[in-house]
Protein backbone atom coordinates (compact mmCIF):
# COMPACT_ATOMS: atom_id res chain seq x y z
CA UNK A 1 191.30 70.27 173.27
CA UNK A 2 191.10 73.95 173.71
CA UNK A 3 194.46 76.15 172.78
CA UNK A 4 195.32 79.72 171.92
CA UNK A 5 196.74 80.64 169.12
CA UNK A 6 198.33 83.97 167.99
CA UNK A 7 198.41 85.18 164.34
CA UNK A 8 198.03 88.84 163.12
CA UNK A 9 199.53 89.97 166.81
CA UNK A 10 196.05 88.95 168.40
CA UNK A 11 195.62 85.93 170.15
CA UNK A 12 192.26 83.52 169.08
CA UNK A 13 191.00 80.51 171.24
CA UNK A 14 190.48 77.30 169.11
CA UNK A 15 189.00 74.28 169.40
CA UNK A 16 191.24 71.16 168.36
CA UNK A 17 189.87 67.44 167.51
CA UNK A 18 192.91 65.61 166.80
CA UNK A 19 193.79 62.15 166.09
CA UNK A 20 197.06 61.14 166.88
CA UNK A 21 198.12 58.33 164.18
CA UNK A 22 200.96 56.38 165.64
CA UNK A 23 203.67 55.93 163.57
CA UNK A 24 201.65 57.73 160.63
CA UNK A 25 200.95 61.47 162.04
CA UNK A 26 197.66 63.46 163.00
CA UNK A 27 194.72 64.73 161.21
CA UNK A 28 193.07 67.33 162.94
CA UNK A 29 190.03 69.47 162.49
CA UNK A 30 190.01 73.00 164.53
CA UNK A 31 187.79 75.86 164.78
CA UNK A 32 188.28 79.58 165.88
CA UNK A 33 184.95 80.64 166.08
CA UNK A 34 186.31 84.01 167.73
CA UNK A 35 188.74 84.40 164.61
CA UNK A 36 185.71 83.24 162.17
CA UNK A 37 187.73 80.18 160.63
CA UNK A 38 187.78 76.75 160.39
CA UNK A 39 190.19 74.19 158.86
CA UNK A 40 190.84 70.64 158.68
CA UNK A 41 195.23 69.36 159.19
CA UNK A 42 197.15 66.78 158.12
CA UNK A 43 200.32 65.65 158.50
CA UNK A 44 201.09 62.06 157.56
CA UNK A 45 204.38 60.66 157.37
CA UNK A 46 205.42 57.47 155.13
CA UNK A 47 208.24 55.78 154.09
CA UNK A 48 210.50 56.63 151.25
CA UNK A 49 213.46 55.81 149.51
CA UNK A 50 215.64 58.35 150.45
CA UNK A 51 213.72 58.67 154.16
CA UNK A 52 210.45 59.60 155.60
CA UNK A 53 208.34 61.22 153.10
CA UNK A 54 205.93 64.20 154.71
CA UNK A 55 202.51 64.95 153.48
CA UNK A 56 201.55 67.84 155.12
CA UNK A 57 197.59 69.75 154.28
CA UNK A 58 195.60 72.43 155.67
CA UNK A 59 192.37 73.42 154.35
CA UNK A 60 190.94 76.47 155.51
CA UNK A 61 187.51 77.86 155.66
CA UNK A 62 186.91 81.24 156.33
CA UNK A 63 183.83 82.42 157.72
CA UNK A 64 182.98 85.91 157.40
CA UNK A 65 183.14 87.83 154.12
CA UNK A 66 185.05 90.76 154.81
CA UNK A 67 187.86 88.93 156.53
CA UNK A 68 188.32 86.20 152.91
CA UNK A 69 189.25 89.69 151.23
CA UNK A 70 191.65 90.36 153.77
CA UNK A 71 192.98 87.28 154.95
CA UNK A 72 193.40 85.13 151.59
CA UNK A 73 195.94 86.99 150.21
CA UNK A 74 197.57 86.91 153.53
CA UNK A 75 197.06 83.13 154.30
CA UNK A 76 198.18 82.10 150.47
CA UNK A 77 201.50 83.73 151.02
CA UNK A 78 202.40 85.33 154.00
CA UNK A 79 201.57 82.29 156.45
CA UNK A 80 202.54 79.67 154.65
CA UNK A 81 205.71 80.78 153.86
CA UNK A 82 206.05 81.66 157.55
CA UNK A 83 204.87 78.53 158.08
CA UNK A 84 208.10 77.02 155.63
CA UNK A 85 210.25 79.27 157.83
CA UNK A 86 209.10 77.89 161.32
CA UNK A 87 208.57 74.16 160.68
CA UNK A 88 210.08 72.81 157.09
CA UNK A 89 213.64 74.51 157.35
CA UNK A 90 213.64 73.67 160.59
CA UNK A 91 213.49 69.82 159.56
CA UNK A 92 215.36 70.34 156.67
CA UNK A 93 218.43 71.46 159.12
CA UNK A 94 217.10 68.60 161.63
CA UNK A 95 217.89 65.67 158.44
CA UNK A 96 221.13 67.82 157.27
CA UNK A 97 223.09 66.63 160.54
């Protein structure tokens, strides 16, 4: 599938190949060539003890050399704890009720 994304107040087009897993999650591989970045996502659920356990991965490549000085620091902290914010508390208060 084709979506658009936004991230440093510009929006990107990317390219998604996603497999839903039933049950289990998705792995999905996408590509911005616009943004210069490619990454492969995973989010696979299993059962726990306590619940459902989430594994959650995303490996990004970054294309162009003058945006891995800019963007790494960025993407190592900024996004993903944005990315804590938006999804993880978010289930945390989900399970709390």
């Amino acid at each position: 599938m084709e979506a658009t994304l936004r991230s440093f107040g510009k929006r990107f087009q990317v390219k998604m190949k996603t497999q839903i897993l039933p049950g289990k999650g998705f792995i999905s591989d996408n590509d911005s060539y616009q943004f210069g970045t490619s990454g492969h996502e995973e989010m696979l659920f299993s059962e726990h003890a306590e619940g459902t356990l989430i594994d959650y991965t995303y490996q990004v490549t970054i294309h162009k050399k003058w945006l891995r000085i800019i963007a790494l620091p960025l993407l190592r902290w900024y996004s993903m704890k944005y990315w804590e914010k938006a999804v993880i508390d978010q289930l945390k208060k989900i399970l709390e009720k």
